[in-house]
C-alpha atoms as a PDB file:
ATOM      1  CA  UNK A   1     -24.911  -0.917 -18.495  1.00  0.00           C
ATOM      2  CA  UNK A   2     -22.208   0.576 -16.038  1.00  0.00           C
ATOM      3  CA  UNK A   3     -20.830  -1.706 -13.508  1.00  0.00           C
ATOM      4  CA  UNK A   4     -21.277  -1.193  -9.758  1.00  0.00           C
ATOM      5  CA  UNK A   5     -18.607   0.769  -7.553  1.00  0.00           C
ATOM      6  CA  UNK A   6     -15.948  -1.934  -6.634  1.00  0.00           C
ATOM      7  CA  UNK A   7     -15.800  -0.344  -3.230  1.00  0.00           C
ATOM      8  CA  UNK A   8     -19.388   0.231  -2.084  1.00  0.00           C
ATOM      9  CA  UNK A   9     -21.692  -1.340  -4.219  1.00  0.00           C
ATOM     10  CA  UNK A  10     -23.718   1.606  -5.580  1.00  0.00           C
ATOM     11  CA  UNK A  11     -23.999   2.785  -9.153  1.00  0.00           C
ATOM     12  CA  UNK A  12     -21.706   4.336 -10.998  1.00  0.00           C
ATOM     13  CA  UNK A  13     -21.890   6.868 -14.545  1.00  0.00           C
ATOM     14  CA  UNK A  14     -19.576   7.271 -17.227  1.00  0.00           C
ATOM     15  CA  UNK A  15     -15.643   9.134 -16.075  1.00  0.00           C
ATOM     16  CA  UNK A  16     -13.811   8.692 -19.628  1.00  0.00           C
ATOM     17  CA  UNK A  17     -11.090   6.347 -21.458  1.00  0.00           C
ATOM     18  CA  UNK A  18      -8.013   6.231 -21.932  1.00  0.00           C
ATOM     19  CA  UNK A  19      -5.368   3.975 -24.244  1.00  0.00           C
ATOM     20  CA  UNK A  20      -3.801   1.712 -22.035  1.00  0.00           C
ATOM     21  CA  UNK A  21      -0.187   0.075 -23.126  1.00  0.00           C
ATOM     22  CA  UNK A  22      -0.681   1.971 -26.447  1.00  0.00           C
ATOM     23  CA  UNK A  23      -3.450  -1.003 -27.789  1.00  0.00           C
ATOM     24  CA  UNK A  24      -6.416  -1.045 -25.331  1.00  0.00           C
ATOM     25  CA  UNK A  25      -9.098   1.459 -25.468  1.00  0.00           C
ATOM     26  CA  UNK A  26     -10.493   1.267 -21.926  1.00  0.00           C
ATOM     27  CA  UNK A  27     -13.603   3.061 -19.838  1.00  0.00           C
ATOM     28  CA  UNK A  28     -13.442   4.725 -16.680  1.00  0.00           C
ATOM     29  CA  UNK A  29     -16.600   4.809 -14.092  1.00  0.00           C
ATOM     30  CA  UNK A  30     -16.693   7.012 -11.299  1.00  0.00           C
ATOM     31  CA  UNK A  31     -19.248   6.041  -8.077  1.00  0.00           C
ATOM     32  CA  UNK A  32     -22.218   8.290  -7.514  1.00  0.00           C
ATOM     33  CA  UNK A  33     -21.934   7.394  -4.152  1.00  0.00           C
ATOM     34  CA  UNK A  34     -18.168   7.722  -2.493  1.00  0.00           C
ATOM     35  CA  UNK A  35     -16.045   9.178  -5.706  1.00  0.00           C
ATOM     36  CA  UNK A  36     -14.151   6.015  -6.694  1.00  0.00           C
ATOM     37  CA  UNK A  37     -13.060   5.957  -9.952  1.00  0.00           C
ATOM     38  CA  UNK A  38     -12.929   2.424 -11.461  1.00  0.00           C
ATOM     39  CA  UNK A  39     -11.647   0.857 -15.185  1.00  0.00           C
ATOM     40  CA  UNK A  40     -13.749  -1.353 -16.763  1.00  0.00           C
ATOM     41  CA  UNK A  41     -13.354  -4.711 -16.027  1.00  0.00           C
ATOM     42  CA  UNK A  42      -9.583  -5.257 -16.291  1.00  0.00           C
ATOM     43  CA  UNK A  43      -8.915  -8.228 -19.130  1.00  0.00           C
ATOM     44  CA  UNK A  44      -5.704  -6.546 -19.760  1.00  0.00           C
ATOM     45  CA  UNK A  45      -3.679  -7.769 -16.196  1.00  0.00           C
ATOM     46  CA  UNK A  46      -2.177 -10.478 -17.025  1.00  0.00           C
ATOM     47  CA  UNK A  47       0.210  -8.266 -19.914  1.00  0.00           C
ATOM     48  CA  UNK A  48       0.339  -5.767 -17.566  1.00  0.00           C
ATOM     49  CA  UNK A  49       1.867  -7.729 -15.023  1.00  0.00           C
ATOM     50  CA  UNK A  50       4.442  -9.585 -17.594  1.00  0.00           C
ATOM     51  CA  UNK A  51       6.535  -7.614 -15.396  1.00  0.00           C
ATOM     52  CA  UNK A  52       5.241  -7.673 -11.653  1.00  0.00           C
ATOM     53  CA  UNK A  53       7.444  -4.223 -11.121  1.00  0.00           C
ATOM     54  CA  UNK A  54       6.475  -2.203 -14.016  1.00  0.00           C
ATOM     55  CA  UNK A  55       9.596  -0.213 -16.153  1.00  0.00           C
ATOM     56  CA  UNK A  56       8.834   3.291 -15.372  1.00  0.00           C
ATOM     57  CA  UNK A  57       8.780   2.762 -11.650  1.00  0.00           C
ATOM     58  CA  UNK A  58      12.175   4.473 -11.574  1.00  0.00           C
ATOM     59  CA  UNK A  59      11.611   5.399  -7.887  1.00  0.00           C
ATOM     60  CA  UNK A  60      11.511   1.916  -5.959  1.00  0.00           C
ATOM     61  CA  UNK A  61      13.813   2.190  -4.337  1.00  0.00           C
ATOM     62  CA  UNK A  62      14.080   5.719  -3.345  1.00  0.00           C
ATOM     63  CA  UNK A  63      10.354   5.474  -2.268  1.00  0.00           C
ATOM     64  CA  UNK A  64      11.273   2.029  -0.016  1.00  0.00           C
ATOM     65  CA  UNK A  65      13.595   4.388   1.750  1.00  0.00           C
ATOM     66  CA  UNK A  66      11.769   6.855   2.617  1.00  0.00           C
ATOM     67  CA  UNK A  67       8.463   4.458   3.650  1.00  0.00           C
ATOM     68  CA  UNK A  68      10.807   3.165   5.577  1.00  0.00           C
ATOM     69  CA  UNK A  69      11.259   5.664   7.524  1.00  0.00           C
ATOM     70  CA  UNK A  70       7.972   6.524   7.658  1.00  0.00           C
ATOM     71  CA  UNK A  71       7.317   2.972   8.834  1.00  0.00           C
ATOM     72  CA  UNK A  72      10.148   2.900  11.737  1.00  0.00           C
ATOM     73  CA  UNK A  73       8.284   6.406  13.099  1.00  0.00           C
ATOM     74  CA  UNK A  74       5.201   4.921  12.946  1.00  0.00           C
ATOM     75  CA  UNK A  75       5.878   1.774  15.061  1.00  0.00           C
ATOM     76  CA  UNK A  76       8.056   3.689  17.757  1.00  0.00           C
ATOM     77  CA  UNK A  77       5.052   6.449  17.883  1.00  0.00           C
ATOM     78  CA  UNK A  78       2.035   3.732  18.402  1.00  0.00           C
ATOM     79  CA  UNK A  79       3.561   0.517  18.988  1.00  0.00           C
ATOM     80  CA  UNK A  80       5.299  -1.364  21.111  1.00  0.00           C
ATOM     81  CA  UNK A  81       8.904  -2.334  21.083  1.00  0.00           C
ATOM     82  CA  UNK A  82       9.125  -6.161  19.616  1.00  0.00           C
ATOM     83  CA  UNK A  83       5.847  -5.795  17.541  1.00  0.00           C
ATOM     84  CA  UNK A  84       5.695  -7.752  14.637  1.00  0.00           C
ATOM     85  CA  UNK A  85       5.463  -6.327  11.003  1.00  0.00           C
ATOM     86  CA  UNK A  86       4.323  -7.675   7.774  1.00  0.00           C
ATOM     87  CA  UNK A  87       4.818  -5.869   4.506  1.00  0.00           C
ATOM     88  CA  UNK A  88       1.797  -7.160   2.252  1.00  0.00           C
ATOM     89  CA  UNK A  89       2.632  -7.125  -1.581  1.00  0.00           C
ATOM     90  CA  UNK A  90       5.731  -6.951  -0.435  1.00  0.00           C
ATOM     91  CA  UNK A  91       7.532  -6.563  -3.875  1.00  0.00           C
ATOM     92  CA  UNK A  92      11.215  -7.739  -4.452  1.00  0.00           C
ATOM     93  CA  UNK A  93      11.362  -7.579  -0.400  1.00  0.00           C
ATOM     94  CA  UNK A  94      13.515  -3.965  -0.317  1.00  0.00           C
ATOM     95  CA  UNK A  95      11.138  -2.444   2.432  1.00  0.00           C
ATOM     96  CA  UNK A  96      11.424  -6.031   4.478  1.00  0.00           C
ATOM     97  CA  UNK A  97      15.137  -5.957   4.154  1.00  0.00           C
ATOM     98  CA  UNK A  98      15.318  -1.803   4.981  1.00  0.00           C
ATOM     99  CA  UNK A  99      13.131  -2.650   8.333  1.00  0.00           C
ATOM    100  CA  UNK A 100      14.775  -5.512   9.447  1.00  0.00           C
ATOM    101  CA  UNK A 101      18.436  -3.719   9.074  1.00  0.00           C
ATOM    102  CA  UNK A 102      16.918  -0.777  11.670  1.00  0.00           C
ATOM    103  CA  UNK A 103      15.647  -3.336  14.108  1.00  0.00           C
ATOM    104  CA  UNK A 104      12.331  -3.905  13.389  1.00  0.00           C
ATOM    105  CA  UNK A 105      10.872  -7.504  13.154  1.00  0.00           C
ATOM    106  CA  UNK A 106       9.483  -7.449   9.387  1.00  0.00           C
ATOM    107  CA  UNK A 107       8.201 -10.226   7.141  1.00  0.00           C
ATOM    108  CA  UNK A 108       7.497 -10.236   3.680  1.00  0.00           C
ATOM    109  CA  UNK A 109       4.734 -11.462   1.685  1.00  0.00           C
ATOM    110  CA  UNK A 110       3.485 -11.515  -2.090  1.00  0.00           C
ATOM    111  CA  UNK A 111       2.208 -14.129  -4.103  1.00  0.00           C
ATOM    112  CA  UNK A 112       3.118 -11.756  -7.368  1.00  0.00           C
ATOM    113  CA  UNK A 113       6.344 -11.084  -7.125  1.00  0.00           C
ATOM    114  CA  UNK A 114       9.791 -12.998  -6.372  1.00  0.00           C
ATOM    115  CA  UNK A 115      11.220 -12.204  -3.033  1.00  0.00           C
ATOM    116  CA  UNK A 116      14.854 -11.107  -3.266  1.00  0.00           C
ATOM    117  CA  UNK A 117      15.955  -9.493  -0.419  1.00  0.00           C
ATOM    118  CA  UNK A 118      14.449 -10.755   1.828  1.00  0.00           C
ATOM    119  CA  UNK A 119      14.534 -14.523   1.355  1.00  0.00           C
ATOM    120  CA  UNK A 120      14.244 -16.453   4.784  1.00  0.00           C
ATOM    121  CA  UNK A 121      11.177 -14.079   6.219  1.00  0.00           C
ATOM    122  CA  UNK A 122       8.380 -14.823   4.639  1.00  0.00           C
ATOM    123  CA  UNK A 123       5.310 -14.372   6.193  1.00  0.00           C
ATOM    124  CA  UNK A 124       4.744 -18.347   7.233  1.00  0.00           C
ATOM    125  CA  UNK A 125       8.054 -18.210   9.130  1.00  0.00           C
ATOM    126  CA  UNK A 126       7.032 -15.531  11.614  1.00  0.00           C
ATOM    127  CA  UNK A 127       6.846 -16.837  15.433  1.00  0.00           C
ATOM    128  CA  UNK A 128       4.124 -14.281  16.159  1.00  0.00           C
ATOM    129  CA  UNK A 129       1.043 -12.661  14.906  1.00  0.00           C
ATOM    130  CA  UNK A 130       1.636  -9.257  13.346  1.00  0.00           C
ATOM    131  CA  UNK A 131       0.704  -5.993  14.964  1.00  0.00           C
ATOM    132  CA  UNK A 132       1.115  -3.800  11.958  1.00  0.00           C
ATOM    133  CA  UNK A 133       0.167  -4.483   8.800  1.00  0.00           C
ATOM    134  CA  UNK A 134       2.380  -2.073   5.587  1.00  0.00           C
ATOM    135  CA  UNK A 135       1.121  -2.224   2.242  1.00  0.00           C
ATOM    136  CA  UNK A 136       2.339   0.527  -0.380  1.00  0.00           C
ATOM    137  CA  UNK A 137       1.467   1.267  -3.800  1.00  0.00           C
ATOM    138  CA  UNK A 138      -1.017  -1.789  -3.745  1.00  0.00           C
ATOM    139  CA  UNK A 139      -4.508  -0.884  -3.155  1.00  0.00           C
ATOM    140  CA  UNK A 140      -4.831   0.865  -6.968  1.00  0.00           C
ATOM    141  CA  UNK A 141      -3.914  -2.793  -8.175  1.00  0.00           C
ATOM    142  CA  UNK A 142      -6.924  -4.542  -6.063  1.00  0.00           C
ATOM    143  CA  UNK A 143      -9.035  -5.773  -8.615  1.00  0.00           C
ATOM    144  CA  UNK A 144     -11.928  -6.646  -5.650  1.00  0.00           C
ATOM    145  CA  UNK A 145     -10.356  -3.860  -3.226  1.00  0.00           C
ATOM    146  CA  UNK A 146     -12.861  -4.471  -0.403  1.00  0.00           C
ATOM    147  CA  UNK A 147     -12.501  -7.289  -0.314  1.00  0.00           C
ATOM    148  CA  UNK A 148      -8.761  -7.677  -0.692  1.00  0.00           C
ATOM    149  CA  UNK A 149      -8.592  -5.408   2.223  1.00  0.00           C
ATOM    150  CA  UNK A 150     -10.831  -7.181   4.502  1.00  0.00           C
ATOM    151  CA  UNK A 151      -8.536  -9.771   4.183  1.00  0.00           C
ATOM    152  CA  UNK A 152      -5.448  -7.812   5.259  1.00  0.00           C
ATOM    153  CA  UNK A 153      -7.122  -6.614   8.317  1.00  0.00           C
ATOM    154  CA  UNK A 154      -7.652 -10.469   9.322  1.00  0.00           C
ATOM    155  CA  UNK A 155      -3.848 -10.226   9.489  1.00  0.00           C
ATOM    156  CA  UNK A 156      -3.988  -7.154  11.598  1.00  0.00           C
ATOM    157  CA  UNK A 157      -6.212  -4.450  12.128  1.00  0.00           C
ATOM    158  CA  UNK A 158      -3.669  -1.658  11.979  1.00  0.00           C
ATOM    159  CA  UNK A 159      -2.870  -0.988   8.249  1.00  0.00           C
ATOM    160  CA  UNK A 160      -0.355   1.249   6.770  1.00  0.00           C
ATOM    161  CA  UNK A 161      -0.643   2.007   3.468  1.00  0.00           C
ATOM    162  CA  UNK A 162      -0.103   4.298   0.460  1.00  0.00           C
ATOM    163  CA  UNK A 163      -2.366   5.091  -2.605  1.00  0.00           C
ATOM    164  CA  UNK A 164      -2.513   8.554  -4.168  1.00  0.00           C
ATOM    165  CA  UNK A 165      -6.131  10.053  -3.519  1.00  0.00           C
ATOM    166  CA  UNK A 166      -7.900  11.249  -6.173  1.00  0.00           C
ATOM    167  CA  UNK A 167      -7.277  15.707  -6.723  1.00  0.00           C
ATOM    168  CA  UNK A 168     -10.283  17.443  -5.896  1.00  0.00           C
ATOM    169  CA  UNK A 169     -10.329  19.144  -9.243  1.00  0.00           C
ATOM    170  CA  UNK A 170     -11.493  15.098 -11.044  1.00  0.00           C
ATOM    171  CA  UNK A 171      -8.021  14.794 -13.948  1.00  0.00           C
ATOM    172  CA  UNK A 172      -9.898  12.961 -16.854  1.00  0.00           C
ATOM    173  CA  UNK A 173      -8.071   9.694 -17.486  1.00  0.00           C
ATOM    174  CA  UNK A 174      -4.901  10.873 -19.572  1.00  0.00           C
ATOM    175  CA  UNK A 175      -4.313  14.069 -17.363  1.00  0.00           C
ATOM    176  CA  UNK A 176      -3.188  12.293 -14.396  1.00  0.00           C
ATOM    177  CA  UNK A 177       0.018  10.509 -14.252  1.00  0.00           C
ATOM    178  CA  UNK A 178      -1.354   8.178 -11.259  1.00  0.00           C
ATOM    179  CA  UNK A 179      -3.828   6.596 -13.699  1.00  0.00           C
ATOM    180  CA  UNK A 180      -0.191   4.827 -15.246  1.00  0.00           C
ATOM    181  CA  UNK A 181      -1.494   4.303 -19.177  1.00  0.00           C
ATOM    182  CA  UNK A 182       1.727   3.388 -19.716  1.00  0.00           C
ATOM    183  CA  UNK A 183       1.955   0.129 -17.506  1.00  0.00           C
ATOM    184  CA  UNK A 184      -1.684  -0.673 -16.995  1.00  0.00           C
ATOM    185  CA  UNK A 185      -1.552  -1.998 -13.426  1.00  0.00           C
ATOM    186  CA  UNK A 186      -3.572   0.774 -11.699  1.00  0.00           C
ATOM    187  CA  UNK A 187      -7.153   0.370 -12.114  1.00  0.00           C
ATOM    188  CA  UNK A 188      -8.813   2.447  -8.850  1.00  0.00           C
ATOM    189  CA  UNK A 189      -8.725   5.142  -7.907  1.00  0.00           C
ATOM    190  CA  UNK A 190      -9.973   6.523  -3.848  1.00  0.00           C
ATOM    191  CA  UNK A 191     -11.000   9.632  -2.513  1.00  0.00           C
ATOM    192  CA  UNK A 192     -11.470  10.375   0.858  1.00  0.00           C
ATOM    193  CA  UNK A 193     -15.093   8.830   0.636  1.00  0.00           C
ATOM    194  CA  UNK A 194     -14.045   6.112  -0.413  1.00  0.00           C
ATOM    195  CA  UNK A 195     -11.764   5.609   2.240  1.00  0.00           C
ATOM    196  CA  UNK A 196     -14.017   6.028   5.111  1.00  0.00           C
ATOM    197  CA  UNK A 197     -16.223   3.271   3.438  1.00  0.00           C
ATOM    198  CA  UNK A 198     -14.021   0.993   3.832  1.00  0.00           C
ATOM    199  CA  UNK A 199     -13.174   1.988   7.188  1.00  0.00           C
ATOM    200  CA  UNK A 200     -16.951   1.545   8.463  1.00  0.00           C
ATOM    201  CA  UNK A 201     -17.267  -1.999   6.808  1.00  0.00           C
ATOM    202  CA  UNK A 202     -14.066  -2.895   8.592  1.00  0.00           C
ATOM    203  CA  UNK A 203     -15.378  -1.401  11.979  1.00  0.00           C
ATOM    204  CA  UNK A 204     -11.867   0.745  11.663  1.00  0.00           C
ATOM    205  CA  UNK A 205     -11.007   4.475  11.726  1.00  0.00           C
ATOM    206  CA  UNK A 206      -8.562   6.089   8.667  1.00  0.00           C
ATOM    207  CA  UNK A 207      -6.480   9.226   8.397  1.00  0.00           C
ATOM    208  CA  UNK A 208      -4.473  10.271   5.658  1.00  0.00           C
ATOM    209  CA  UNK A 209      -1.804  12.185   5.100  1.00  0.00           C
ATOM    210  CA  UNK A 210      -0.296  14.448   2.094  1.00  0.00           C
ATOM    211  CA  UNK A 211      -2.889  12.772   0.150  1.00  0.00           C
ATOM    212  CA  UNK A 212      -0.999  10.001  -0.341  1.00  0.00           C
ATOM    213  CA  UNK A 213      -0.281   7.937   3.500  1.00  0.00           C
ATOM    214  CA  UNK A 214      -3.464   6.479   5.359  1.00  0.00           C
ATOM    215  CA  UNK A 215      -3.650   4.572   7.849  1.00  0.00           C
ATOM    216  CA  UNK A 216      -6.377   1.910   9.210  1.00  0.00           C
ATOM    217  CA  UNK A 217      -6.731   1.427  12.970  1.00  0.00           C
ATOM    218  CA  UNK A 218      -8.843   0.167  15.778  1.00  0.00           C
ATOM    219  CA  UNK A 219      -7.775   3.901  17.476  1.00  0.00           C
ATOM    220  CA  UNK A 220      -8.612   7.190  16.254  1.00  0.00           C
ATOM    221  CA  UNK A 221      -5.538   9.113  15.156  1.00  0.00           C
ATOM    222  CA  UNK A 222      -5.793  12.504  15.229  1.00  0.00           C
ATOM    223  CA  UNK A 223      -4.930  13.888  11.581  1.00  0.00           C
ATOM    224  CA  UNK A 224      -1.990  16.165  12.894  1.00  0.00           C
ATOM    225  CA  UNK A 225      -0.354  13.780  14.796  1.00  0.00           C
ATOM    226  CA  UNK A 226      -0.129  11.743  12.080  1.00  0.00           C
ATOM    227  CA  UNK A 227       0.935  14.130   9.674  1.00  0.00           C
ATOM    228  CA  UNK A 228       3.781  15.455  11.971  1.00  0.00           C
ATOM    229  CA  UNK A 229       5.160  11.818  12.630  1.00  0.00           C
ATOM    230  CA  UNK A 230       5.666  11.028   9.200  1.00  0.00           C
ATOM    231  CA  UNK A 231       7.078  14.588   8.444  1.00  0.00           C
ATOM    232  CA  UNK A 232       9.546  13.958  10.734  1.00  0.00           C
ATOM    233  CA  UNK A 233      10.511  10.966   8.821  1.00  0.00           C
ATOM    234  CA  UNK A 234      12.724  13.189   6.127  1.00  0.00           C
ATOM    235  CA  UNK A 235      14.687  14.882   9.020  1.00  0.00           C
ATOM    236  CA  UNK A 236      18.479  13.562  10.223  1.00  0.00           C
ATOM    237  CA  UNK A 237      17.204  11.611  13.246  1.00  0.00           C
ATOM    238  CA  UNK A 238      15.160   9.161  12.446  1.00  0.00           C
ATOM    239  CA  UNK A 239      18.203   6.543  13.591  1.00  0.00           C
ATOM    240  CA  UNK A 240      17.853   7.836  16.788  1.00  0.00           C
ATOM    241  CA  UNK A 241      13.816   6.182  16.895  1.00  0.00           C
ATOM    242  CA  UNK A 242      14.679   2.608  15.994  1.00  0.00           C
ATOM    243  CA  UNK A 243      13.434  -0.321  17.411  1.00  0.00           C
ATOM    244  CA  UNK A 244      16.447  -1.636  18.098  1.00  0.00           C
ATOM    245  CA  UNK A 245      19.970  -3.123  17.319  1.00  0.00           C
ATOM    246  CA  UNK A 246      19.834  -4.577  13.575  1.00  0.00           C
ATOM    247  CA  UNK A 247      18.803  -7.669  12.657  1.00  0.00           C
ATOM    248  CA  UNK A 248      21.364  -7.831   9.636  1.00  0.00           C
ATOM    249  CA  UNK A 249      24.314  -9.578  11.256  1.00  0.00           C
ATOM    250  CA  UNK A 250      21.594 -11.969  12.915  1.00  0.00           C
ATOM    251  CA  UNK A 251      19.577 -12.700   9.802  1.00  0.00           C
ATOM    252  CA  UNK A 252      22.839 -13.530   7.702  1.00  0.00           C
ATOM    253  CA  UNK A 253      23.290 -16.155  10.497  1.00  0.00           C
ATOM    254  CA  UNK A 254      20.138 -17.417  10.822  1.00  0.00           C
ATOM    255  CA  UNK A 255      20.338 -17.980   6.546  1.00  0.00           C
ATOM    256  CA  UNK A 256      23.543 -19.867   6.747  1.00  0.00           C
ATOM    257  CA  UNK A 257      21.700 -22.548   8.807  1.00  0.00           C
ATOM    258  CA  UNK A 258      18.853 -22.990   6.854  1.00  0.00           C
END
C-alpha cells in the first residue's frame, strides 16, 4: 500500500526508485493531490548522516556567501533595523558568522551538527525573540516536513528558506541531481502546490523565487519584488545595505569573557 503525502495527507501512486549510497534500492511516491514527491520511509538516515555535511557538498561555503547576501537584502528591504535572526539547521554556523560580521544580530541553531563558527550564539543565548527565521537546504531533509515547519514558525512567522522545487517536466529519480543518490539525505521533494499547502495550514503567504528561494510571511510579497531584492544580492553594493557596524570585533570580546 503507498504511504500518504508527508505534506498534506492525501494519497499518493507510485514515482520510481532509485539506488541510494550505491546499496539501498529505494521507492519514490508522488502526491495526487499537491505534487510532492516523497521516498519511502527513510531507514537509511542515520548512515546518511554519518556525516551531518555530506562530501559532495563542495559549494558550502560559496552558497553561505551568497545567502548571505540574500539574507542582509532581505532584512534591510522588510525589516527593521535591530531585528533579530535565527538561522535554523544552522550547519557548522558559516551563515551565523557571515551575518553577524555585516551587522546583523544572528543566532545559530542545530541539534545535528557541531557549531563552529559561531560558538557563543546559540539560539538560547539570544536577549530577544527572533523576527526572521533562515533555514537553507533543510526542508528536503524533514522527515515530518509539516510538521517540522510548524514548529519553525512558532519561532517566527517570517521564514526564509531554500529548497529546489521540483522542474515542471517530473526528472524520474536518477535524472535529477537534487534527488542526491549519492549522499541520501534528501528525501522530499516540493512543488509550488506543495508550498502553498503549507502556507494555508500555517495561516501564512509564500513566494518563491528562481525556483529555488521562498519565503513564508504574515504579508503578501509581491513575486517581483522579491525576485528583484534578491537579484540585487550578486551586484557590488550590497555593503552599502547592512544593518550596521560589525559585530566581529564585539563578539571576539564578548567570547573572551565567557
Amino acid at each position: 500500500m503507498n504511504p500518504v503525502c508527508r505534506v498534506c495527507g492525501e494519497a499518493t501512486h507510485s514515482f520510481g526508485e532509485a539506488l541510494l549510497l550505491a546499496k539501498h534500492r529505494v521507492h519514490y511516491f508522488e502526491c495526487d493531490v499537491c505534487g510532492y514527491v516523497q521516498t519511502e520511509d527513510p531507514y537509511w538516515l542515520e548512515e546518511a548522516y554519518q556525516n551531518p555535511v555530506n562530501l559532495t557538498d563542495t559549494g558550502l561555503l560559496g552558497r553561505n556567501v551568497m545567502l548571505s547576501r540574500m539574507t542582509l537584502l532581505l532584512l534591510r528591504r522588510y525589516f527593521k533595523k535591530g531585528d533579530f535572526v535565527l538561522d535554523y539547521s544552522g550547519g557548522y554556523g558559516v551563515l551565523t558568522r557571515l551575518l553577524r560580521d555585516a551587522g546583523a544580530e544572528c543566532y545559530w541553531h542545530d541539534p545535528y551538527t557541531p557549531n563552529v563558527f559561531a560558538r557563543g550564539f546559540e539560539m538560547h543565548r539570544a536577549a530577544r525573540s527572533f523576527s526572521l527565521v533562515t533555514s537553507f537546504e533543510s526542508f528536503e531533509h524533514f522527515v515530518h516536513p509539516l510538521e517540522e515547519i510548524r514548529k519553525i514558525s512558532q519561532i517566527s512567522s517570517e521564514i526564509f528558506f531554500s529548497t529546489r522545487l521540483l522542474p515542471p517536466h517530473r526528472p524520474q529519480p536518477g535524472q535529477w541531481w537534487y534527488y542526491g543518490l549519492e549522499h541520501g539525505q534528501h528525501i522530499g521533494f516540493f512543488t509550488p502546490a506543495s508550498l502553498a499547502h503549507i502556507a494555508k495550514e500555517l495561516g501564512l503567504h509564500v513566494v518563491s523565487a528562481f525556483g529555488a528561494y521562498h519565503f513564508l510571511s504574515r504579508r503578501k510579497i509581491h513575486p517581483l519584488s522579491f525576485a528583484v531584492t534578491l537579484a540585487f544580492s550578486r551586484t557590488p553594493f550590497v555593503s552599502l545595505f547592512h544593518p550596521g557596524p560589525s559585530l566581529t570585533v564585539r563578539d571576539s570580546e564578548f567570547l573572551s569573557r565567557i
